[in-house]
N, C-alpha and C. Protein backbone atom coordinates (compact mmCIF):
# COMPACT_ATOMS: atom_id res chain seq x y z
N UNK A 1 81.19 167.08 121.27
CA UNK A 1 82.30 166.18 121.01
C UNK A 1 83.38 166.96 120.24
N UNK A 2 84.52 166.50 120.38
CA UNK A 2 85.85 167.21 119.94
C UNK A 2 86.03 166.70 118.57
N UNK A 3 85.94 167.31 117.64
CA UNK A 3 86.11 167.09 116.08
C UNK A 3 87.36 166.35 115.82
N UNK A 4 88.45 167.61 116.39
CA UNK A 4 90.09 167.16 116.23
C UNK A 4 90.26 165.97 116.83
N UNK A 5 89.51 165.41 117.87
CA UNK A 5 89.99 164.09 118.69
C UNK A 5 89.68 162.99 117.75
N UNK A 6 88.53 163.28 117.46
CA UNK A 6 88.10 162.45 117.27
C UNK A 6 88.70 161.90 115.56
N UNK A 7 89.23 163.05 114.55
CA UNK A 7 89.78 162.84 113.40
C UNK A 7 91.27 161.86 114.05
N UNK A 8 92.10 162.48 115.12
CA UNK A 8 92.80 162.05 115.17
C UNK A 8 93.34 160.48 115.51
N UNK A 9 91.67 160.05 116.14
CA UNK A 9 91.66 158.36 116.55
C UNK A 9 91.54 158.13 115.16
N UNK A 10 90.63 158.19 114.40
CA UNK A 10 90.35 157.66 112.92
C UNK A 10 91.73 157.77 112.38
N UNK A 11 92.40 158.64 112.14
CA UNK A 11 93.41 158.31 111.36
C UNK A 11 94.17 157.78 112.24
N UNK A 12 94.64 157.61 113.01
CA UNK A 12 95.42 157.17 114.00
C UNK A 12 95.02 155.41 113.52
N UNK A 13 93.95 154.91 113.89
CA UNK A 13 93.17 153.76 113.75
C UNK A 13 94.03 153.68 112.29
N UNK A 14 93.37 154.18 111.05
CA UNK A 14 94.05 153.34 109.89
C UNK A 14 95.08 153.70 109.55
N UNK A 15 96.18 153.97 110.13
CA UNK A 15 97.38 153.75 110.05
C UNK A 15 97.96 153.01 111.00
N UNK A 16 97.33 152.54 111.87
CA UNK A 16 97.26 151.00 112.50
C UNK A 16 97.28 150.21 111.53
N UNK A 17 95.88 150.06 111.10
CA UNK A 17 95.63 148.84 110.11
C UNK A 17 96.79 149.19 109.56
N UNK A 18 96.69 149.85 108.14
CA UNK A 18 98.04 149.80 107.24
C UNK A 18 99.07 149.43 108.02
N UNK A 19 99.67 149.80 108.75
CA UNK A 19 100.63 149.18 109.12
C UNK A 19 100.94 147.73 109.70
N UNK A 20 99.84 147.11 110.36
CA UNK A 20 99.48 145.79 110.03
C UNK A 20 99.65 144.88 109.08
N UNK A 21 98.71 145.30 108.15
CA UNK A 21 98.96 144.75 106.71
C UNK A 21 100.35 144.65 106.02
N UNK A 22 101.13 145.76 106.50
CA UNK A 22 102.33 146.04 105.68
C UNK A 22 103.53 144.84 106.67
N UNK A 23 103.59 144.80 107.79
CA UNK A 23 103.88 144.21 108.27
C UNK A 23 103.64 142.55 108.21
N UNK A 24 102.29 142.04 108.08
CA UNK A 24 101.88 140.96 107.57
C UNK A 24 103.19 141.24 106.01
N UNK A 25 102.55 141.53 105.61
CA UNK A 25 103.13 141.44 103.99
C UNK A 25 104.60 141.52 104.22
N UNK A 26 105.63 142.18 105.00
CA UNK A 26 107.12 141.76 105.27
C UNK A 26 107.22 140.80 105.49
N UNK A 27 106.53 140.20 106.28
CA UNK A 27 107.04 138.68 107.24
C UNK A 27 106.84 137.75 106.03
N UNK A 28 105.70 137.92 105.39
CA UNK A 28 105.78 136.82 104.30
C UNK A 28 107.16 137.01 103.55
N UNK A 29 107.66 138.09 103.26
CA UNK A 29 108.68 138.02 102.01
C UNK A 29 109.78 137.74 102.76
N UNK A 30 110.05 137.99 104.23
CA UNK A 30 111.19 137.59 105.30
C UNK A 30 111.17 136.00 105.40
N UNK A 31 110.25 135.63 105.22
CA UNK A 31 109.97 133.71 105.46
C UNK A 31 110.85 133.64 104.67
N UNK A 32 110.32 133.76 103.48
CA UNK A 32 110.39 133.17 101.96
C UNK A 32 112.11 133.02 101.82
N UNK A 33 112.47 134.48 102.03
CA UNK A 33 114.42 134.85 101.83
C UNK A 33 115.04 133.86 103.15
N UNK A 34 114.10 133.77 104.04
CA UNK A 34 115.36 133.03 105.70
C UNK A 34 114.82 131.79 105.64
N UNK A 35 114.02 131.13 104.81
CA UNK A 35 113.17 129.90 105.13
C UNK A 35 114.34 129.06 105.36
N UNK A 36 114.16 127.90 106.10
CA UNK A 36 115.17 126.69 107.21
C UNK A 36 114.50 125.71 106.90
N UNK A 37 114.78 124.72 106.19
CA UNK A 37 114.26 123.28 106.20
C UNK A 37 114.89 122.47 105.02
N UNK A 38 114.50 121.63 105.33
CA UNK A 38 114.63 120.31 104.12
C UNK A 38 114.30 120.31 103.08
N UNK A 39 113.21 121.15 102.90
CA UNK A 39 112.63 121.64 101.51
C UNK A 39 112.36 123.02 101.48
N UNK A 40 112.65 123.37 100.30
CA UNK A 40 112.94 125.05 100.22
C UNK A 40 111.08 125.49 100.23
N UNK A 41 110.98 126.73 100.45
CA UNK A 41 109.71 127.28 99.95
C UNK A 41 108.31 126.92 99.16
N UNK A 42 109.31 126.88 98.07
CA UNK A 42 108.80 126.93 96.70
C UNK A 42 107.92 125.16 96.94
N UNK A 43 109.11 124.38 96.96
CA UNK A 43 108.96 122.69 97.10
C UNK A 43 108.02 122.43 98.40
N UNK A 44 107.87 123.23 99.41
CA UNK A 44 107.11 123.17 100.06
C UNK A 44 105.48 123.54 99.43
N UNK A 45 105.53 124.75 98.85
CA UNK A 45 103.83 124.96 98.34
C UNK A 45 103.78 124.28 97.34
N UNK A 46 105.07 123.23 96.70
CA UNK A 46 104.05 122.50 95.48
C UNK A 46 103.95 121.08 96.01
N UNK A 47 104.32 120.63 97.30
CA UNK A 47 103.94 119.74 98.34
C UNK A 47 102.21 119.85 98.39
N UNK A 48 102.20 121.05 98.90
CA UNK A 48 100.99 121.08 99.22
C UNK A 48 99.80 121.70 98.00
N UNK A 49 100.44 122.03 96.85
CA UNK A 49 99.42 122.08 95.72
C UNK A 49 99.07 120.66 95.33
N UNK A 50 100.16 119.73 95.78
CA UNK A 50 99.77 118.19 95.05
C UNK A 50 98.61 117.59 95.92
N UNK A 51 99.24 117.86 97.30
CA UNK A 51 98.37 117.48 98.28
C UNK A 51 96.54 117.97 98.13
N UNK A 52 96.52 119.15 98.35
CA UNK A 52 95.25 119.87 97.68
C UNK A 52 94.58 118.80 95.84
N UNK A 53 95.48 119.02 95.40
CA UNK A 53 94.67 118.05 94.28
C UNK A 53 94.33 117.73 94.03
N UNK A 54 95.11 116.10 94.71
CA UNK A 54 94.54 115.01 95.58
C UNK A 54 93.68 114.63 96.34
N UNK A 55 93.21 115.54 97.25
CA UNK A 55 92.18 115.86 98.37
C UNK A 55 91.77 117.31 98.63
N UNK A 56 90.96 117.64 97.05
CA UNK A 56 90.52 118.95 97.53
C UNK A 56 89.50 119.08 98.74
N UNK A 57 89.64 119.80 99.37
CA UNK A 57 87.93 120.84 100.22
C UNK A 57 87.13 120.49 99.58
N UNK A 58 86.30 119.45 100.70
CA UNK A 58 84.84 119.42 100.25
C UNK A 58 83.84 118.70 101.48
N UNK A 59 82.65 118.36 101.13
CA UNK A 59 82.34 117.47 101.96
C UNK A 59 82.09 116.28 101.59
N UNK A 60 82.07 115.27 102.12
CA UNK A 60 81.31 113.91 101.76
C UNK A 60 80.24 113.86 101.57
N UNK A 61 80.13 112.22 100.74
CA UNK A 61 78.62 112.28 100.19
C UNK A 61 77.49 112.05 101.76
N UNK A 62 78.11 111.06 102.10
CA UNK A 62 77.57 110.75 103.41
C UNK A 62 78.07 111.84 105.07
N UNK A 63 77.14 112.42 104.79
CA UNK A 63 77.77 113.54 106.24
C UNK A 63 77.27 112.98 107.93
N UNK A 64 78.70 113.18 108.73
CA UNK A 64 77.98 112.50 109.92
C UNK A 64 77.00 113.42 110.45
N UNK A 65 77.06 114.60 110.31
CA UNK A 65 76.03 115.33 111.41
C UNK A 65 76.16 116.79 110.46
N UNK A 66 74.67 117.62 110.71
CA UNK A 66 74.32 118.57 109.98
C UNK A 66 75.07 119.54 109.85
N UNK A 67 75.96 120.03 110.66
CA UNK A 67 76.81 120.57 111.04
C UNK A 67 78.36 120.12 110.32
N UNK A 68 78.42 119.21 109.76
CA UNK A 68 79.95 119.09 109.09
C UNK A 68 80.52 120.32 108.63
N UNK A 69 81.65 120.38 108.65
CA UNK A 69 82.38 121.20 107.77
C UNK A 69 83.00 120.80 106.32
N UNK A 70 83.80 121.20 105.86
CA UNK A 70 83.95 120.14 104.44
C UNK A 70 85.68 120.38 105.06
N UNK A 71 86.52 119.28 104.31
CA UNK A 71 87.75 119.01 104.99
C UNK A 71 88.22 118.48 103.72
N UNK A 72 89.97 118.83 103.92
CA UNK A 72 90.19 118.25 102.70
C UNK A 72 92.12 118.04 103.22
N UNK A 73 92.74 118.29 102.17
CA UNK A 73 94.36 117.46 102.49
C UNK A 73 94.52 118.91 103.35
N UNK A 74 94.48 120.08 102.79
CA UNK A 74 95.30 121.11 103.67
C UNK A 74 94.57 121.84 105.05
N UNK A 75 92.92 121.15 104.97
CA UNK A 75 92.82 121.56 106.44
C UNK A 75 92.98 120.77 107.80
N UNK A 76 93.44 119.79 106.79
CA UNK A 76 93.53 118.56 107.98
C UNK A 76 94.88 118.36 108.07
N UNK A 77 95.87 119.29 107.83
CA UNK A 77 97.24 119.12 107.57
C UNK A 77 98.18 117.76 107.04
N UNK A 78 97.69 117.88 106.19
CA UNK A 78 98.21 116.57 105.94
C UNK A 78 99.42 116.73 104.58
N UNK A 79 99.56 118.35 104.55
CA UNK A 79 100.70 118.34 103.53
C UNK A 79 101.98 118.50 104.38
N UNK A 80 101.32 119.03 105.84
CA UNK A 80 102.73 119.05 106.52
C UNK A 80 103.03 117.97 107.05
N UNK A 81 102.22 116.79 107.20
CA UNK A 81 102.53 115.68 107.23
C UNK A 81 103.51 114.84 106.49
N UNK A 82 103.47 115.33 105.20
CA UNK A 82 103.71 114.69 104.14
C UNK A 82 105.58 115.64 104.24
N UNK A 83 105.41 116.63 104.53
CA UNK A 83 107.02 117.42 104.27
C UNK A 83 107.55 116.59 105.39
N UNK A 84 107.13 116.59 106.61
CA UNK A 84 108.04 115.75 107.61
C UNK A 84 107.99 114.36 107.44
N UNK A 85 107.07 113.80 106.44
CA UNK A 85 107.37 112.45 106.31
C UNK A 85 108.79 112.11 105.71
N UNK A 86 108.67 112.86 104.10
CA UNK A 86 109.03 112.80 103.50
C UNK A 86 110.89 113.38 104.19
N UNK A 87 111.01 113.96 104.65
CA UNK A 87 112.05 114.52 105.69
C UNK A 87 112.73 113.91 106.18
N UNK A 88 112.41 113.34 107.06
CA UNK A 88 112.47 112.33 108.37
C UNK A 88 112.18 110.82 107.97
N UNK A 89 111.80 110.19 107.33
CA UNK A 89 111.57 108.80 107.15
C UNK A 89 112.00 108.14 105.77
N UNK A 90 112.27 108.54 104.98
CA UNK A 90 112.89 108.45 103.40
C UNK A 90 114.08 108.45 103.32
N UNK A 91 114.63 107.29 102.81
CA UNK A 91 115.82 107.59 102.30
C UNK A 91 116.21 108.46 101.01
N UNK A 92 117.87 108.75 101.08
CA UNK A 92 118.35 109.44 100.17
C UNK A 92 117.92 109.85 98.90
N UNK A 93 117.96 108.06 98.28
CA UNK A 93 117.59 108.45 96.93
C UNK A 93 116.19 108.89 96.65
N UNK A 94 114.96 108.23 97.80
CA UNK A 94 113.73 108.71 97.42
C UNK A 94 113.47 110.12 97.75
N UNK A 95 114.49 110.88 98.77
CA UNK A 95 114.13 112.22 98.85
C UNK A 95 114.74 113.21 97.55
N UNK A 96 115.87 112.44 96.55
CA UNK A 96 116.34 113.25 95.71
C UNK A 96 115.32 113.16 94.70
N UNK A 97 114.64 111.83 94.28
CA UNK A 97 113.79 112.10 93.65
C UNK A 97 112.31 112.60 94.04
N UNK A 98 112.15 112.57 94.94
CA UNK A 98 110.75 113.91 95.21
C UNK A 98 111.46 115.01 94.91
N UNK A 99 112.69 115.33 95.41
CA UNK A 99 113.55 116.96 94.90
C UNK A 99 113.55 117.23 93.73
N UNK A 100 113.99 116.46 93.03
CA UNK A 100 113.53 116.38 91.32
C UNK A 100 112.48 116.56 90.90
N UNK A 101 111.59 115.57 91.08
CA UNK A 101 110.45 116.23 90.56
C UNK A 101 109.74 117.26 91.06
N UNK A 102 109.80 117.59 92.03
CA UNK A 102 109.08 118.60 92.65
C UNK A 102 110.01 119.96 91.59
N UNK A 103 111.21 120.12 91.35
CA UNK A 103 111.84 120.94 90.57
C UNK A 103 110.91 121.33 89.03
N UNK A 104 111.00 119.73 88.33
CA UNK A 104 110.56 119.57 87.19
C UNK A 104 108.73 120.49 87.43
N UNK A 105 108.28 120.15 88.18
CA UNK A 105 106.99 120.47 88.39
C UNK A 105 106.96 121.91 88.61
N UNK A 106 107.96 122.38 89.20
CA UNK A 106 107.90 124.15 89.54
C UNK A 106 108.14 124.77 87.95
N UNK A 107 109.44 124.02 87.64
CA UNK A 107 109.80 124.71 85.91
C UNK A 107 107.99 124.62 85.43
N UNK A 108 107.62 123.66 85.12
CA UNK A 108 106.24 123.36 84.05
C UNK A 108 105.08 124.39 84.77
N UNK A 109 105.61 125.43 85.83
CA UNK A 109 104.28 126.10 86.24
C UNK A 109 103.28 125.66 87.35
N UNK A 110 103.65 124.28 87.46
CA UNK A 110 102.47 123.83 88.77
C UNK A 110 101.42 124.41 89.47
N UNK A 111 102.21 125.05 89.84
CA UNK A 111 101.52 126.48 91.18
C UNK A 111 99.89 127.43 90.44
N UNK A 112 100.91 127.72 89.26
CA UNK A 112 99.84 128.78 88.15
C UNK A 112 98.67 127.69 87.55
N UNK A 113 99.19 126.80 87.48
CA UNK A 113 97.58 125.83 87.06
C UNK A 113 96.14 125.69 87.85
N UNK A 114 95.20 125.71 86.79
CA UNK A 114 94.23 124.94 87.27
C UNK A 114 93.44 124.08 88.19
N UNK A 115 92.65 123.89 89.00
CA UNK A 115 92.25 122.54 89.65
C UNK A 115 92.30 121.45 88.46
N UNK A 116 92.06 121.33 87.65
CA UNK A 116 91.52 120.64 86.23
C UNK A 116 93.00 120.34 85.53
N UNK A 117 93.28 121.33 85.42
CA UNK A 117 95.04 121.27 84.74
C UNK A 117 96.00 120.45 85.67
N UNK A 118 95.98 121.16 86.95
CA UNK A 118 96.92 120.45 88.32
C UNK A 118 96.42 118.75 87.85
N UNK A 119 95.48 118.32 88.04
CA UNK A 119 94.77 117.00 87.91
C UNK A 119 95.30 116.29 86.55
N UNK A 120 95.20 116.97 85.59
CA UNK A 120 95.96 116.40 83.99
C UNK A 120 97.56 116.08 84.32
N UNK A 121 98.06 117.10 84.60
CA UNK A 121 99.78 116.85 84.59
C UNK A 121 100.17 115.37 85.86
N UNK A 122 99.15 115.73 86.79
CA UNK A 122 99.64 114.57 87.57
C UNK A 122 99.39 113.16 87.07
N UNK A 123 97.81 112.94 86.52
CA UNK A 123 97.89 111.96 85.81
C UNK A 123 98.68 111.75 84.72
N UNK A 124 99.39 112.45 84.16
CA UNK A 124 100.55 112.55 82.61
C UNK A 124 101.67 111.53 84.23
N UNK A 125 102.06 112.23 84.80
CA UNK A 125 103.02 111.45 85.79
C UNK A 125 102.73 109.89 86.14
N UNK A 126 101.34 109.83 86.39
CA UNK A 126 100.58 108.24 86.23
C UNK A 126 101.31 107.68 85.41
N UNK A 127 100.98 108.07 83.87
CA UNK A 127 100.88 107.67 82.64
C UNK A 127 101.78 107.68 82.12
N UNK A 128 103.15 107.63 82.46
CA UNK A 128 104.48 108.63 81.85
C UNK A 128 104.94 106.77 81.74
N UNK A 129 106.24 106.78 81.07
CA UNK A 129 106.92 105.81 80.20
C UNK A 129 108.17 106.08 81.51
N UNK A 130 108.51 107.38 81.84
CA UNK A 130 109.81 107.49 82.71
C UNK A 130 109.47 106.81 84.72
N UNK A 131 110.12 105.93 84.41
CA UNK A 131 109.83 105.11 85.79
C UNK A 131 109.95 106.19 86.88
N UNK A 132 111.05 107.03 87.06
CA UNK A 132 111.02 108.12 87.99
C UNK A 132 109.95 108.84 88.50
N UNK A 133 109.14 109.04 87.62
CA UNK A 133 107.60 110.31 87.42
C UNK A 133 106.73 109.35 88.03
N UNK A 134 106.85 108.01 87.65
CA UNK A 134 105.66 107.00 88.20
C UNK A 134 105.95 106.73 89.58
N UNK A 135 107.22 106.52 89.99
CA UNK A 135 107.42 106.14 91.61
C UNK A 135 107.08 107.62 92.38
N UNK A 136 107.15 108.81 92.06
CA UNK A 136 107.42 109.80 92.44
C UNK A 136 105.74 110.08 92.50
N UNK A 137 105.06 109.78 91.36
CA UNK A 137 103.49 110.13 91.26
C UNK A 137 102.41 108.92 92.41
N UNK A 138 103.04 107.75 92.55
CA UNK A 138 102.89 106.95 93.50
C UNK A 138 103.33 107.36 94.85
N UNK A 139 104.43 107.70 95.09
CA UNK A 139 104.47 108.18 96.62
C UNK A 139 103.95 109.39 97.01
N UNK A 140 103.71 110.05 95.98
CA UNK A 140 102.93 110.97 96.57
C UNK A 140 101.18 111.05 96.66
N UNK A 141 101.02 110.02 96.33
CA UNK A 141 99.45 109.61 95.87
C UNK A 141 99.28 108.97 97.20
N UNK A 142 99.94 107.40 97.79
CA UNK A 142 99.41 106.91 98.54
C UNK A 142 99.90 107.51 100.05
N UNK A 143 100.80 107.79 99.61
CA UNK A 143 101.11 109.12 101.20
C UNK A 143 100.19 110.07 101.32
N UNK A 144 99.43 110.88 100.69
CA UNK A 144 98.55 111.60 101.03
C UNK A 144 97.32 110.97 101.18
N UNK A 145 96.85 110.12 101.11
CA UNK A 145 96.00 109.47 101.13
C UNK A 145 96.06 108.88 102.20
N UNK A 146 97.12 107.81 103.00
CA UNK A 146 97.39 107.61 104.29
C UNK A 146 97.62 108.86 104.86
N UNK A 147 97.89 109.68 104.96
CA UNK A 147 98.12 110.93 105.55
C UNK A 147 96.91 111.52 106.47
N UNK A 148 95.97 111.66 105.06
CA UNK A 148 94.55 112.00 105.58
C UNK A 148 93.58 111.02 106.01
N UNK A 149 93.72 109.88 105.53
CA UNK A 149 92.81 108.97 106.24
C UNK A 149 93.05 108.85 107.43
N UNK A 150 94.37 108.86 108.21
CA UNK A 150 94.92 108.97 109.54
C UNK A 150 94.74 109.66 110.34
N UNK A 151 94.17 110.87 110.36
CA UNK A 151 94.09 112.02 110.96
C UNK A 151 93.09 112.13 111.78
N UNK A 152 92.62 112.71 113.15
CA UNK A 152 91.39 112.40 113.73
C UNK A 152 89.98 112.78 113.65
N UNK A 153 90.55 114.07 112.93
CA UNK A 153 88.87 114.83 111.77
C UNK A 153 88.13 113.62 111.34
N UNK A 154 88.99 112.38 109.94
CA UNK A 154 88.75 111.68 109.65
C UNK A 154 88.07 110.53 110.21
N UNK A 155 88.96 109.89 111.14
CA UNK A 155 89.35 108.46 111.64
C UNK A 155 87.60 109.07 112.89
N UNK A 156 87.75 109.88 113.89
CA UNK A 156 86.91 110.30 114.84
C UNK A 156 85.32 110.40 114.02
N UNK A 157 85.58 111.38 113.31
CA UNK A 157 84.25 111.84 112.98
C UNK A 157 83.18 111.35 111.43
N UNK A 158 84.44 110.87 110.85
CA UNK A 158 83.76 109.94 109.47
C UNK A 158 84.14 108.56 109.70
N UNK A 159 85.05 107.92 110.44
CA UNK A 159 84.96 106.58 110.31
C UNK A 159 84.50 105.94 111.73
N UNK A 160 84.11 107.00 112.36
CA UNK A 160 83.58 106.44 113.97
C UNK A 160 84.67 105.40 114.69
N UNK A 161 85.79 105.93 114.56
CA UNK A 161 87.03 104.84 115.34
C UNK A 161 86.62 105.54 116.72
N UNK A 162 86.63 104.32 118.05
CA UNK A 162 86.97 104.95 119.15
C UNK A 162 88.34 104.02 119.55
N UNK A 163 89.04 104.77 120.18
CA UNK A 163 90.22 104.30 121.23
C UNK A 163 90.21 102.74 121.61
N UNK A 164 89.13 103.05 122.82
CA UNK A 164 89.03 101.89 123.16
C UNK A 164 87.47 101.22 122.48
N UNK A 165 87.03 100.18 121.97
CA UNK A 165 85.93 99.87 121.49
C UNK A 165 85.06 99.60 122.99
N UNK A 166 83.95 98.91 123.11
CA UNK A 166 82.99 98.74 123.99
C UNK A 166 83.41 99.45 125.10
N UNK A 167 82.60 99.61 126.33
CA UNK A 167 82.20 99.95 127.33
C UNK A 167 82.62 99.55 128.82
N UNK A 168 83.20 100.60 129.87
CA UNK A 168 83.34 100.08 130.99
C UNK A 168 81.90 100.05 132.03
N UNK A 169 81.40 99.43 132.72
CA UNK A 169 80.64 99.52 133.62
C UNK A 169 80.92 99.25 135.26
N UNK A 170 81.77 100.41 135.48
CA UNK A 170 81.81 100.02 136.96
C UNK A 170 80.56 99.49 138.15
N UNK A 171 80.92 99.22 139.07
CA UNK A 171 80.49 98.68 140.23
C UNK A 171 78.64 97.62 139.71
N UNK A 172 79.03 97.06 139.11
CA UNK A 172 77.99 96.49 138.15
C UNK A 172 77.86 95.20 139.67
N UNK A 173 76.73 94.82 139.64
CA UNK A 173 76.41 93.32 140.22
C UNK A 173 76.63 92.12 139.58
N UNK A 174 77.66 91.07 139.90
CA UNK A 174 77.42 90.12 139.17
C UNK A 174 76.18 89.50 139.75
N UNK A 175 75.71 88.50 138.74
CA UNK A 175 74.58 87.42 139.29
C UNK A 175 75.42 86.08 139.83
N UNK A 176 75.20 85.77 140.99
CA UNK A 176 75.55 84.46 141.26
C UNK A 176 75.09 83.37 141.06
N UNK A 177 75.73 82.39 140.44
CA UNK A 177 74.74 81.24 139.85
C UNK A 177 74.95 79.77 140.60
């Protein structure tokens, strides 16, 4: 076997990878600077840190089959649910105040917290005296919550919804009486 060939696939190979990686790693910082939407970046991942919170990854107590996976707000997408809800179906003033607070929440660190901590500040929003923090801690509570209960992971495989309920039986005999 050829020594030189063969050095030259190997390195050849990981400077593939690396360059992969490096590439992965541009596109993220290219999102971030060109991002297009209704909600910037930032307001987008603390969308979905609230969402996560709310409905971390896990499984249920009651599992339908041995095989479950554990599911939670962000694998069942339900924070991007929640950005196009919130987008598209809200008026003005309720989207300025999710903009607001979602602001207030980036200043206080959000992101850098805790599972345990994330969970304290939102309940402080529960618990708050400023009506704003409470409507704002409410719509984002029962929207994610309809969000994910809606979804067909859910609705299909933990609440056994079918489409249509009972059964067709074609070419069946009636009995004549």
């Amino acid at each position: 076997m050829d020594r030189r060939k063969s050095l030259k696939i190997i390195g050849g190979s990981v400077a593939g990878i690396a360059g992969l990686v490096f590439a992965d790693w541009k596109w993220q910082i290219v999102d971030r600077l060109t991002h297009a939407g209704f909600f910037s970046f930032e307001e987008e991942q603390l969308i979905s840190a609230i969402a996560e919170t709310f409905i971390p990854d896990g499984l249920p107590p009651i599992l339908p089959s041995a095989d479950a996976k554990p599911i939670g707000a962000l694998s069942t997408g339900t924070d991007q649910f929640l950005i196009k809800l919130f987008e598209k179906c809200y008026e003005k003033e309720d989207q300025d105040l999710i903009k607001a607070q979602l602001k207030v929440l980036g200043k206080a660190g959000f992101l850098d917290l805790s599972q345990a901590e994330k969970e304290k500040s939102l309940l402080a929003l529960k618990d708050s005296e400023v009506e704003e923090e409470k409507k704002f801690y409410q719509l984002m509570r029962s929207n994610t919550v309809m969000g994910f209960t809606t979804v067909k992971e859910v609705m299909v495989d933990y609440r056994k919804y079918q489409v249509a309920p009972g059964y067709y039986r074609g070419c069946v005999d009636v009995p004549v009486s």
